[in-house]
N, C-alpha and C. Protein backbone atom coordinates (compact mmCIF):
# COMPACT_ATOMS: atom_id res chain seq x y z
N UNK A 1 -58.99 -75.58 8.95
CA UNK A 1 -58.24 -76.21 10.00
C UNK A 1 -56.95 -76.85 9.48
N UNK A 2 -56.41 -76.55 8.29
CA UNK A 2 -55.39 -77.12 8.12
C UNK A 2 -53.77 -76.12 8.84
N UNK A 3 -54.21 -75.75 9.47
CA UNK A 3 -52.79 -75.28 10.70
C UNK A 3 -52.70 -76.33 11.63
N UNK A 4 -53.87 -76.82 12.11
CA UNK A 4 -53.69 -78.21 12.98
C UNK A 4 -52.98 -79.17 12.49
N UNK A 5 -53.27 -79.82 11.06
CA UNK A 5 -52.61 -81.20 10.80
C UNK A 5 -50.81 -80.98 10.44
N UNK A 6 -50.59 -79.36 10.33
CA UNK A 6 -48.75 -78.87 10.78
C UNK A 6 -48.54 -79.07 12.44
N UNK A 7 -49.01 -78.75 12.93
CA UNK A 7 -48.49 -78.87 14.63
C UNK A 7 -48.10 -80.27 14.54
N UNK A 8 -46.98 -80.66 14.95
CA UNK A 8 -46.59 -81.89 15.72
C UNK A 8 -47.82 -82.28 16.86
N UNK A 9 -47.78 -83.57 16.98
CA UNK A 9 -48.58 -84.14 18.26
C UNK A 9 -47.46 -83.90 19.39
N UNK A 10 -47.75 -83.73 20.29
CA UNK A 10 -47.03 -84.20 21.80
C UNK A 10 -46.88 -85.09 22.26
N UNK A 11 -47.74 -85.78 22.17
CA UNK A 11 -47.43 -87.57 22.58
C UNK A 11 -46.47 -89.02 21.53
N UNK A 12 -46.32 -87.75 20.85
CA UNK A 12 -45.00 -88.24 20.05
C UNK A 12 -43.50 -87.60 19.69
N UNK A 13 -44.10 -86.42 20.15
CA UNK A 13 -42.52 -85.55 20.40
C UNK A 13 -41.95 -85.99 21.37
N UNK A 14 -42.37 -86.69 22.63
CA UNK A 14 -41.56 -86.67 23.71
C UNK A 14 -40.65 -88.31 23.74
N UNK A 15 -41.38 -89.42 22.64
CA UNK A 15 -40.45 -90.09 22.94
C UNK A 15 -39.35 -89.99 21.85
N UNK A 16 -39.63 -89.16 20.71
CA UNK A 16 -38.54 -88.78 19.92
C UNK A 16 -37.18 -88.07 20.76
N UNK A 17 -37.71 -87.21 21.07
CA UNK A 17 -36.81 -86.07 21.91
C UNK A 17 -35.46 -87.20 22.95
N UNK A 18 -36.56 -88.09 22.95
CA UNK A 18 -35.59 -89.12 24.42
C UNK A 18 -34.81 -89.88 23.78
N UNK A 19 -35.67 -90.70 22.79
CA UNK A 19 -33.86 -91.59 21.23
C UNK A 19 -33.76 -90.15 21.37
N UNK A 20 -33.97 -89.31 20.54
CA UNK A 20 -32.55 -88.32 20.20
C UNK A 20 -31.20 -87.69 21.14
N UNK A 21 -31.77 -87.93 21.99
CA UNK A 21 -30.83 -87.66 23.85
C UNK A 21 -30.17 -88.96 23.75
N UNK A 22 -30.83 -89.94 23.53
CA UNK A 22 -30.09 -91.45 23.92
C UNK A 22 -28.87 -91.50 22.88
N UNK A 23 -29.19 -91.31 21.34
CA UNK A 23 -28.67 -91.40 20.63
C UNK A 23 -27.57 -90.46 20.78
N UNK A 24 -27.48 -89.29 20.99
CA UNK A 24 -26.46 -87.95 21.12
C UNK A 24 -25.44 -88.99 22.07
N UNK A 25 -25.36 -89.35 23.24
CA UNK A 25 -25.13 -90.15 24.12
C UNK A 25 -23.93 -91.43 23.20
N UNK A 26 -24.76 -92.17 22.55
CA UNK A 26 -24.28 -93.13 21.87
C UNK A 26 -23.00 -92.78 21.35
N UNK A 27 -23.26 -91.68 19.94
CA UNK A 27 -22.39 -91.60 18.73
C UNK A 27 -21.72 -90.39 19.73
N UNK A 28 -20.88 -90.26 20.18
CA UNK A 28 -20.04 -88.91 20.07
C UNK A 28 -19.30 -88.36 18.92
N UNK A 29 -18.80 -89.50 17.89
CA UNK A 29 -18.20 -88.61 16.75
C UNK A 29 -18.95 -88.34 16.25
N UNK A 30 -20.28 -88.63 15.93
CA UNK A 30 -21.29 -87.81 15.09
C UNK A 30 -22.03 -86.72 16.18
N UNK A 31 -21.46 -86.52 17.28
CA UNK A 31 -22.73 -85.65 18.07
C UNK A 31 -21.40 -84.44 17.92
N UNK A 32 -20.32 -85.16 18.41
CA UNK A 32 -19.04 -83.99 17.42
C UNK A 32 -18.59 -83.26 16.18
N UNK A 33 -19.17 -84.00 15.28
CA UNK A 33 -19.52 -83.72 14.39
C UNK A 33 -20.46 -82.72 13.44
N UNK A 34 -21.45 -83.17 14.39
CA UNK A 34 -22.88 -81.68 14.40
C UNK A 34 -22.39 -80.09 14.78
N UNK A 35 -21.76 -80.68 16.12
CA UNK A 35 -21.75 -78.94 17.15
C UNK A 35 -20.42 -78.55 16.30
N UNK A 36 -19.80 -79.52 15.56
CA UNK A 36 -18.40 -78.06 14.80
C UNK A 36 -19.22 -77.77 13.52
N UNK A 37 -20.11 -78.58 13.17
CA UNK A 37 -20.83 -77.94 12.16
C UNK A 37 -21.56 -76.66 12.38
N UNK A 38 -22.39 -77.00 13.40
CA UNK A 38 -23.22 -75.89 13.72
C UNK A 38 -22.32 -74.56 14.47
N UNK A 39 -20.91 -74.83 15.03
CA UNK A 39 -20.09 -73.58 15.26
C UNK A 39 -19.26 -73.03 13.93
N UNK A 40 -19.14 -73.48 12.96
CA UNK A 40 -18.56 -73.04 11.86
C UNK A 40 -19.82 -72.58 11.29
N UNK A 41 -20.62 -72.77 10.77
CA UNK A 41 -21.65 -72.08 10.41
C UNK A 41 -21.98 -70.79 11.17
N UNK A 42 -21.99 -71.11 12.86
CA UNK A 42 -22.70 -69.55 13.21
C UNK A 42 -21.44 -68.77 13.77
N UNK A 43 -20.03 -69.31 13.38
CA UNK A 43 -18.75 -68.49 12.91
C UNK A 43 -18.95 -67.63 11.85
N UNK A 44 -19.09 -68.44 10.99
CA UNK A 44 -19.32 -68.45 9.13
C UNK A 44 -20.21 -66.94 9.16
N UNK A 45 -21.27 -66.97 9.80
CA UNK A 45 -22.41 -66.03 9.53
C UNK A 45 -22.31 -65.12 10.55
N UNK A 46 -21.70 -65.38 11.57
CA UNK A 46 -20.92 -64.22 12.47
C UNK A 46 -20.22 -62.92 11.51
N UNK A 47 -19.06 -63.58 11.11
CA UNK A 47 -18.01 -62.97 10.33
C UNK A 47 -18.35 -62.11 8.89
N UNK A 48 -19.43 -62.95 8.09
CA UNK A 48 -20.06 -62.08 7.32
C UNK A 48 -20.97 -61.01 7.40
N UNK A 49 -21.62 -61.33 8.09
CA UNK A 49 -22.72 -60.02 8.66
C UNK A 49 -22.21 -59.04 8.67
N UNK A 50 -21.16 -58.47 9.46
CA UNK A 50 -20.69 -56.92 9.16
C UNK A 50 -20.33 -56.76 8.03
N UNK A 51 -20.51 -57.83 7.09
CA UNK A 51 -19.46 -57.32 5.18
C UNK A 51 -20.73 -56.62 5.08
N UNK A 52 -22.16 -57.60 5.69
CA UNK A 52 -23.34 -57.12 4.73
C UNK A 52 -23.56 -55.43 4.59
């Protein structure tokens, strides 16, 4: 049974999930910060893939 003690609980994902919404909310230069990260990266790996 150790695949069970990997699953996340649910009754603790959901109030994470809600700070993390609250928080996104809060910081905009860091929530700006993330999404050009995460679009330069799946730019980044866009653009290389056809070299592969």
């Amino acid at each position: 049974m150790a695949f069970l003690s990997i699953v996340p609980r649910t009754d603790t994902l959901l109030p994470d999930v809600r700070s993390a919404w609250l928080m996104r909310r809060l910081n905009v230069a860091f929530t700006m910060a993330g999404l050009l990260t995460l679009a330069l990266g799946i730019g980044a790996t866009t653009a290389v893939f056809p070299l592969v």
